[in-house]
Protein backbone atom coordinates (compact mmCIF):
# COMPACT_ATOMS: atom_id res chain seq x y z
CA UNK A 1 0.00 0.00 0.00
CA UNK A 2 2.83 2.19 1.07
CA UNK A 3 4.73 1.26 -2.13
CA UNK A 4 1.46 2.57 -3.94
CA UNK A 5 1.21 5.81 -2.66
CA UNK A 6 4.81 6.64 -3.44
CA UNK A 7 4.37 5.76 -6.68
CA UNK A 8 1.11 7.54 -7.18
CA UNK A 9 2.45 10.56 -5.32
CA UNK A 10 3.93 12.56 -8.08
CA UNK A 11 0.76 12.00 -10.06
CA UNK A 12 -1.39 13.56 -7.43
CA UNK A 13 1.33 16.31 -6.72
CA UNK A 14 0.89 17.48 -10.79
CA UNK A 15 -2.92 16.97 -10.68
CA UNK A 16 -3.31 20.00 -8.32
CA UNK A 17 -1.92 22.48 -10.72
CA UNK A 18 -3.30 20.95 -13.72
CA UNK A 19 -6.86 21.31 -12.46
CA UNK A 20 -6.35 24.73 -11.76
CA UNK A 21 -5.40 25.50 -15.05
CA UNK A 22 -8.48 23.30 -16.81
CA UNK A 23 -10.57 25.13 -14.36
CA UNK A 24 -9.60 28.65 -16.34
CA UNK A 25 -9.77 27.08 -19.15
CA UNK A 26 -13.30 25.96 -19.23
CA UNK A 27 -13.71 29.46 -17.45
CA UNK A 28 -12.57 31.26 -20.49
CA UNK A 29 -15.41 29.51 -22.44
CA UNK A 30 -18.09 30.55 -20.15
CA UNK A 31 -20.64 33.22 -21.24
CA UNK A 32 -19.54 35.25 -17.64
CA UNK A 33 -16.41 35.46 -19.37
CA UNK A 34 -17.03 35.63 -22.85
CA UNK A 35 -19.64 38.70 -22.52
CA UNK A 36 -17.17 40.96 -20.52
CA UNK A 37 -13.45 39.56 -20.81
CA UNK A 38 -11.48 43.07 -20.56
CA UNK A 39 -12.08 43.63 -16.66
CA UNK A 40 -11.28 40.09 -15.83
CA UNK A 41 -8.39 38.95 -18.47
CA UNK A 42 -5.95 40.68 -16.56
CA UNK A 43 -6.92 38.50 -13.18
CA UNK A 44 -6.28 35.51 -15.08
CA UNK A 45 -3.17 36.05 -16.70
CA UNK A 46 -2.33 37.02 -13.06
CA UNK A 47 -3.61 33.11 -12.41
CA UNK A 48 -1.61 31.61 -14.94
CA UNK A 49 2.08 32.99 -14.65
CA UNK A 50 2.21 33.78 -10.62
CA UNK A 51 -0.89 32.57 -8.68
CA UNK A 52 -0.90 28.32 -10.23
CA UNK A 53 3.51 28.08 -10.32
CA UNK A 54 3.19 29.53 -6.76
CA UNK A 55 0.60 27.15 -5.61
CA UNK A 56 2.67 24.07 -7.52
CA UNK A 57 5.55 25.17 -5.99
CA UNK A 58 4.22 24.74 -2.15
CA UNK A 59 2.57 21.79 -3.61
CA UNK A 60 6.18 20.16 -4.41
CA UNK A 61 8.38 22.15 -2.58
CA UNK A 62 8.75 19.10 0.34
CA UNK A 63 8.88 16.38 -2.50
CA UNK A 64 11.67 15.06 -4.57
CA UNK A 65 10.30 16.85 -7.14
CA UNK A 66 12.60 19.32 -8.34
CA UNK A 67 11.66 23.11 -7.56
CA UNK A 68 12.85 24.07 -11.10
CA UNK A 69 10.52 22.16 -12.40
CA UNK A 70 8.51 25.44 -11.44
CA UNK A 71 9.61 27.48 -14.49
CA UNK A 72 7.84 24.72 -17.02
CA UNK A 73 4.67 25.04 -15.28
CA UNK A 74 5.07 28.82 -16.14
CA UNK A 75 5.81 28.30 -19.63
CA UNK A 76 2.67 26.33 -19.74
CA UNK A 77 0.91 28.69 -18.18
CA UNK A 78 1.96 31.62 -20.92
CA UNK A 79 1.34 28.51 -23.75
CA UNK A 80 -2.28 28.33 -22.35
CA UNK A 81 -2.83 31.98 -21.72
CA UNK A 82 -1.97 32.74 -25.46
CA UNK A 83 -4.22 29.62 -26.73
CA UNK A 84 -7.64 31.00 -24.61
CA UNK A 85 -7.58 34.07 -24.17
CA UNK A 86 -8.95 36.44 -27.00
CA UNK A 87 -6.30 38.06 -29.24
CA UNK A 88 -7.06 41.36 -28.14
CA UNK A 89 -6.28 40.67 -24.43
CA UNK A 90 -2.56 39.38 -25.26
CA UNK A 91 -1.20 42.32 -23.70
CA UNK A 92 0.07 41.47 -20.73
CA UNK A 93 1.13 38.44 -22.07
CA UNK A 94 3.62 40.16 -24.46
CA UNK A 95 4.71 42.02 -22.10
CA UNK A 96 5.46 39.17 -19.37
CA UNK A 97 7.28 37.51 -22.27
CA UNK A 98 9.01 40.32 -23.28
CA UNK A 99 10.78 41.26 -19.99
CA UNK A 100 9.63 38.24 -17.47
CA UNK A 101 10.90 35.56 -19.80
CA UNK A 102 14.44 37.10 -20.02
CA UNK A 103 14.74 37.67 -16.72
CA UNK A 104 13.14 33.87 -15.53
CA UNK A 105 16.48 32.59 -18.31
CA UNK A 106 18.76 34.74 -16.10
CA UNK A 107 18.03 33.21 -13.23
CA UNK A 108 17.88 29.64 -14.33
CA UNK A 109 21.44 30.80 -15.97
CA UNK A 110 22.62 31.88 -12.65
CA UNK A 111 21.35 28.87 -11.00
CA UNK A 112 23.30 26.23 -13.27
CA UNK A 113 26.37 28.86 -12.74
CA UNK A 114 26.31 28.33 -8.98
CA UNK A 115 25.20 24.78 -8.73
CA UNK A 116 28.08 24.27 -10.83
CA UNK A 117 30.65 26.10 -9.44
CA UNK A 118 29.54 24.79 -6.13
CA UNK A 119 29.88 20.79 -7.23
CA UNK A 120 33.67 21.70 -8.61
CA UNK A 121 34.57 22.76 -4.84
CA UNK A 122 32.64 19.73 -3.66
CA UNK A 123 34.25 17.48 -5.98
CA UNK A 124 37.58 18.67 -5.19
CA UNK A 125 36.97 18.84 -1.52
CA UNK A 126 35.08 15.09 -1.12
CA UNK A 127 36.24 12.91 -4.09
CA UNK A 128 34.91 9.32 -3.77
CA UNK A 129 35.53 6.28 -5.30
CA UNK A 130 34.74 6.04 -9.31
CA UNK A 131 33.92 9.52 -9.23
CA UNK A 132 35.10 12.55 -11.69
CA UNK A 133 33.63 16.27 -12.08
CA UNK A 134 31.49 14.46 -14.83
CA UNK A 135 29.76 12.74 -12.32
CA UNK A 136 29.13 15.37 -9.67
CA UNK A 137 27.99 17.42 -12.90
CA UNK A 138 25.27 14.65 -13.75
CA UNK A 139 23.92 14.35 -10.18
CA UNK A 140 23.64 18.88 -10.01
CA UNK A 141 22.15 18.86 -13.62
CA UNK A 142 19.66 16.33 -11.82
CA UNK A 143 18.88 18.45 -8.92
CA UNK A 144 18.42 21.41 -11.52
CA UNK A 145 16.38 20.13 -13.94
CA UNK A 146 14.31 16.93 -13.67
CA UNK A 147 13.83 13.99 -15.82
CA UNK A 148 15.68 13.72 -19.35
CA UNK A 149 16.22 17.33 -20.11
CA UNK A 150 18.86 17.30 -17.39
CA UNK A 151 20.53 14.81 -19.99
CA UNK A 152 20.90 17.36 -22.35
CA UNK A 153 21.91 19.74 -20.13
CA UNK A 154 24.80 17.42 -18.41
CA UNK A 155 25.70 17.41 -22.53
CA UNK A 156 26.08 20.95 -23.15
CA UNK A 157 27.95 21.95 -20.24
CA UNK A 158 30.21 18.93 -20.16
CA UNK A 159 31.25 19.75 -23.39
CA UNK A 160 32.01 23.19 -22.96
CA UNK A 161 33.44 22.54 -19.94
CA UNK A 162 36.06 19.55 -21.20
CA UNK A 163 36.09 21.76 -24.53
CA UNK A 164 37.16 24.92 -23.79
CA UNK A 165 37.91 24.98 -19.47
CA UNK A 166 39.37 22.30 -18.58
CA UNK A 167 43.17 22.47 -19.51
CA UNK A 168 44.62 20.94 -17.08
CA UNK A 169 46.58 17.66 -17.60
CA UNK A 170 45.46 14.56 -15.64
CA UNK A 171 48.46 13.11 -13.55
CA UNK A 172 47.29 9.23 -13.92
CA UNK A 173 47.52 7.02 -10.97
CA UNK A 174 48.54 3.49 -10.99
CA UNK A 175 44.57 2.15 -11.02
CA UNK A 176 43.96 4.31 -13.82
CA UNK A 177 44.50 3.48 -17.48
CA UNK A 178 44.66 5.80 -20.70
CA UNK A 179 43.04 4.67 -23.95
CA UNK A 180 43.39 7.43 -26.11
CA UNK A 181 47.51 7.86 -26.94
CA UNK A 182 47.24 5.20 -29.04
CA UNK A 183 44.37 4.55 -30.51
CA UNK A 184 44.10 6.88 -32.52
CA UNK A 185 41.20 8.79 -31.55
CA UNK A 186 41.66 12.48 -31.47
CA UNK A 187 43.25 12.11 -35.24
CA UNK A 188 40.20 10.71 -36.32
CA UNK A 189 38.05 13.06 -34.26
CA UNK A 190 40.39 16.02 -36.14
CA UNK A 191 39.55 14.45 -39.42
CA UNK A 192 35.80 14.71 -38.77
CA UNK A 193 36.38 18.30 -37.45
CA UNK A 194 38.11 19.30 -40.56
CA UNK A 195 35.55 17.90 -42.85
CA UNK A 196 32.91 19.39 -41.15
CA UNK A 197 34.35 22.64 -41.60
CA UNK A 198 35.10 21.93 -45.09
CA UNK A 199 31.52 21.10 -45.70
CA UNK A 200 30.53 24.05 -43.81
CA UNK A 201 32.40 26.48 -46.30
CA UNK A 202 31.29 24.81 -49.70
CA UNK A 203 27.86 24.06 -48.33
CA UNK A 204 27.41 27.71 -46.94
CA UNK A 205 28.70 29.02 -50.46
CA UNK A 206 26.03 26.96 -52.43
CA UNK A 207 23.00 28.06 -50.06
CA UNK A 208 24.09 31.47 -50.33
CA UNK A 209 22.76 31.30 -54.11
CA UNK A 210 19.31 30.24 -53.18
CA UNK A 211 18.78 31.36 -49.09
CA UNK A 212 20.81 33.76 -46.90
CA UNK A 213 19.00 32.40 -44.03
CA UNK A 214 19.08 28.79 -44.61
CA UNK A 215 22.89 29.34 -45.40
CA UNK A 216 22.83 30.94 -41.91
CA UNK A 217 21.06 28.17 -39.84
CA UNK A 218 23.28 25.57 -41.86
CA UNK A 219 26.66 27.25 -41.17
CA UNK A 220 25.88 27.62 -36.56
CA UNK A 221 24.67 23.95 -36.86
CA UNK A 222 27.92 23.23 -38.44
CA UNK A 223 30.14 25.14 -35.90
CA UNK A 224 27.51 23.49 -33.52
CA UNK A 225 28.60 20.13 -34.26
CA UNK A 226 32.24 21.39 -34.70
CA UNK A 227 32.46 22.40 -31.13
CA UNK A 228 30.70 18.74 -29.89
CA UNK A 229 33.25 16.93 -31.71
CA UNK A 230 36.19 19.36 -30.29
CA UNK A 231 34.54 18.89 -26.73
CA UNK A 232 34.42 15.18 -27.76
CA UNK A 233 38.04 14.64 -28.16
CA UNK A 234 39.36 16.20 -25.36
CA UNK A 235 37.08 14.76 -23.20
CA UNK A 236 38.93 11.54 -23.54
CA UNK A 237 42.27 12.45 -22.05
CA UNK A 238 40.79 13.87 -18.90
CA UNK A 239 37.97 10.45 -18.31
CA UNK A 240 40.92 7.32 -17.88
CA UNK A 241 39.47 4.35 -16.94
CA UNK A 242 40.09 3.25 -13.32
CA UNK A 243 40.23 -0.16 -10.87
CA UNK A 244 38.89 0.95 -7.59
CA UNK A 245 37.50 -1.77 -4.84
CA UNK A 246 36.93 -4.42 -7.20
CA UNK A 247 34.99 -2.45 -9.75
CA UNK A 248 36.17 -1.42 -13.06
CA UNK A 249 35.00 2.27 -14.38
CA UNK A 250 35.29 2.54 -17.91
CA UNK A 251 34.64 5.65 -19.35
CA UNK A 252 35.24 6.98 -22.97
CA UNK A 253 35.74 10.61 -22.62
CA UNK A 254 31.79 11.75 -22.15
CA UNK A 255 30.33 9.61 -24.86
CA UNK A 256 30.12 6.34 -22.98
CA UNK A 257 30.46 5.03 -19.25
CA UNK A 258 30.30 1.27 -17.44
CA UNK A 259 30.94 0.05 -14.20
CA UNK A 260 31.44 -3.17 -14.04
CA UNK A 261 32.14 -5.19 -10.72
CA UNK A 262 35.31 -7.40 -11.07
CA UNK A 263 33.10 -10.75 -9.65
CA UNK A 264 31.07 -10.04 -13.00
CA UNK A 265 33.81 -10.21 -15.30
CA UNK A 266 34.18 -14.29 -16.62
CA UNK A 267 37.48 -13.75 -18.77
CA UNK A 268 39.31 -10.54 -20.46
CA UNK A 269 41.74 -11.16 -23.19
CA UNK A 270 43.83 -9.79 -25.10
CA UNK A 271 42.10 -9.63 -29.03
CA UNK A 272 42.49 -7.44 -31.75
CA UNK A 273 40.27 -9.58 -34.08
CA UNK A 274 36.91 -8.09 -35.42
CA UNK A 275 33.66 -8.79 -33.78
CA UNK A 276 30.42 -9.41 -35.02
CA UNK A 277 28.48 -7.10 -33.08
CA UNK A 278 24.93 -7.06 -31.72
CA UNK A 279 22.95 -6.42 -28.67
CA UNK A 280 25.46 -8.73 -26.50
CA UNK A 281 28.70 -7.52 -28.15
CA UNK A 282 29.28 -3.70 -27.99
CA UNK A 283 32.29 -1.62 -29.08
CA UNK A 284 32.62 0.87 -26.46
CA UNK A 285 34.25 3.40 -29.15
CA UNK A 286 31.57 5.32 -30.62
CA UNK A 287 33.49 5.43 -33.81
CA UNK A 288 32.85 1.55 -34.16
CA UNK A 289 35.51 -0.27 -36.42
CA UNK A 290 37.30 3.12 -37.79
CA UNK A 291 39.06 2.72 -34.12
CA UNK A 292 40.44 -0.32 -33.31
CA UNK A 293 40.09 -2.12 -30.39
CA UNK A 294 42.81 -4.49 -28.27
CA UNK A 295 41.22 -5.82 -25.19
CA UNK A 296 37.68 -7.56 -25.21
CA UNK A 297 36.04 -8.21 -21.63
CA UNK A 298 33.14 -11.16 -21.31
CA UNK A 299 30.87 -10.81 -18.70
CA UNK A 300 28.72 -13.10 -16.51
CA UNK A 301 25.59 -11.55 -17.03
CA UNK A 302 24.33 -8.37 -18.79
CA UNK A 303 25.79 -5.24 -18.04
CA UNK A 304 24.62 -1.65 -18.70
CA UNK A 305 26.40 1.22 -20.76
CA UNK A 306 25.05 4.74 -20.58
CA UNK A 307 26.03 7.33 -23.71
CA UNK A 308 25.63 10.72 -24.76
CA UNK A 309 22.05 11.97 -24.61
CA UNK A 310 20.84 9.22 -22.40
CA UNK A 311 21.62 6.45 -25.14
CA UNK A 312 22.13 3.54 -22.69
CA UNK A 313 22.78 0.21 -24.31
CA UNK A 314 23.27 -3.40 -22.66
CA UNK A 315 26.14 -5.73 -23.66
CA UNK A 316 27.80 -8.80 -22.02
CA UNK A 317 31.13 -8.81 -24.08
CA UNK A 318 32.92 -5.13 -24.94
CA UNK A 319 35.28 -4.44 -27.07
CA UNK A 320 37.04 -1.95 -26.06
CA UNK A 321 41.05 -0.35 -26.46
CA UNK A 322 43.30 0.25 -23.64
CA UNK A 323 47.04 1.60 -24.19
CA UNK A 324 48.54 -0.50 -21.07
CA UNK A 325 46.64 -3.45 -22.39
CA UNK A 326 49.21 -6.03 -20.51
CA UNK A 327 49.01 -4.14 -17.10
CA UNK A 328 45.46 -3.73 -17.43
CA UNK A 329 44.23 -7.58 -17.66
CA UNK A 330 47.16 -8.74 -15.38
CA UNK A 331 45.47 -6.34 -12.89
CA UNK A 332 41.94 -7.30 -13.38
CA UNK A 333 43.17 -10.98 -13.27
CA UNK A 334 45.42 -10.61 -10.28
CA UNK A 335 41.47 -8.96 -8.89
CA UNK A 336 39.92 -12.25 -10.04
CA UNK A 337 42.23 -14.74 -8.07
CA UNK A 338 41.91 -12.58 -5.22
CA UNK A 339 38.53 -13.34 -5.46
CA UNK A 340 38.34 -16.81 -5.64
């Protein structure tokens, strides 16, 4: 029963607002409304960007329910207010989302800024075991934003972050293992860089002839994707995989993650020889067979990988490249025997 309720909870927590808002809804389609709507649109935009958020927010402000999740409800608020009420009472909607927006963005900016700032102290102050500053930035992006969009967030900021902050070079410890110096990686990340940007140029040239603007869009989605890729590659020089307490962290720069437990692992080896792959053998490189790999670990049972964007995928062998490949399945099997 207890179980129930928990579950249920957020559902009933959401209701509250959501009735207020069909409530002045189906008021907005009454005749009291309809026959005199000047005097009494103000009062309702009034409803629907302050008076509903604020009663959601005491609704949820004691649940696990993310407070932030306050500035969506206002967003659907404005949605609504624009949808019902009559075109000629869209004043004070303009002007809420012509200086309240803005301002509502500021904050939320500021918010991210802080929370942020605050997790790099905390993750420099308390660092625990299989931990980096991308995780402490995926558990804040969590308490900012609920549900998947905090994926996307976690995204963006890692890879400005890894991109264009973080210079700093790693000192690697003896549990941790580099995969990138020879694998080839960043080359092949620099090759897709440089034909973006190629593509970009002759792309933008031949849209120029037909559409300024859609030459425009094209030419920021290419930088766009230029800067992912850049924020991509030097992700992977500051993520090394680790062997702490009997679990193994691998990580890929901020495109894909696993933690596997050694007492899961059944046999690693030492293999250079292409896979067949499909849902039970995974390459952990996202660049698939143009990077090769040298170390392939089989699992007792099915093990989870989580990507970019929230693109998890389950596996039981990986494939995977390693540059102290000796030193890293002589540790892992020295782990083993200890085990048995």
């Amino acid at each position: 029963m207890i179980k129930t309720i928990k579950r249920i909870q957020p559902i009933l927590l959401f209701s509250i607002p959501f009735l207020l808002l069909f409530s002045l809804y189906i008021f907005t389609q009454s005749p009291q409304y309809l026959t005199n709507p000047d005097t009494i649109s103000s009062y309702l935009v009034l409803d629907l960007l302050l008076t509903i958020p604020f009663v959601y927010y005491l609704v949820i402000r004691k649940s696990k329910i993310p407070n932030a999740t306050v500035v969506p409800m206002i967003f659907l608020g404005l949605v609504l207010g624009y949808y019902t009420l009559p075109i000629e009472q869209h004043h004070y909607l303009d002007l809420f989302k012509q200086f309240g927006l803005p301002i509502i963005e500021m904050v939320v900016f500021i918010t991210v800024i802080i929370k942020v700032r605050n997790a790099v102290k905390s993750f420099k102050a308390n660092k625990t075991e299989g931990t980096d500053f991308y995780n402490v930035l995926k558990t804040t992006c969590q308490e900012i934003i609920p549900g998947k969009m905090s994926i996307f967030l976690l995204s963006e900021i890692s890879v400005i972050y890894y991109g264009f902050f973080n210079w700093k070079k790693p000192l690697i410890k003896d549990n941790e293992f580099t995969y990138h110096k020879k694998s080839g990686s960043p080359a092949l990340f620099g090759a897709l860089i440089f034909i973006v940007l190629i593509e970009t140029i002759s792309m933008h040239i031949v849209l120029l002839q037909w559409s300024h603007l859609a030459a425009i869009i094209l030419s920021i989605l290419s930088v766009y994707t230029g800067l992912q890729l850049f924020g991509f590659s030097r992700s992977l020089s500051k993520r090394p995989t680790s062997i702490e307490n009997n679990v193994l962290y691998l990580r890929y720069g901020i495109l894909n993650e696993a933690s596997i437990k050694i007492e899961d692992v059944e046999s690693i080896e030492l293999n250079r020889k292409t896979l067949k792959y499909d849902d039970s053998i995974r390459k952990f490189s996202l660049l698939g067979d143009l990077e090769s790999h040298n170390v392939v670990i089989r699992c007792k049972n099915t093990q989870k990988m989580e990507g970019i964007y929230g693109i998890n995928k389950t596996f039981t062998t990986l494939a995977l490249h390693v540059d102290e490949k000796e030193r890293f399945k002589s540790m892992i099997d020295n782990a083993l025997k200890e085990l048995t």
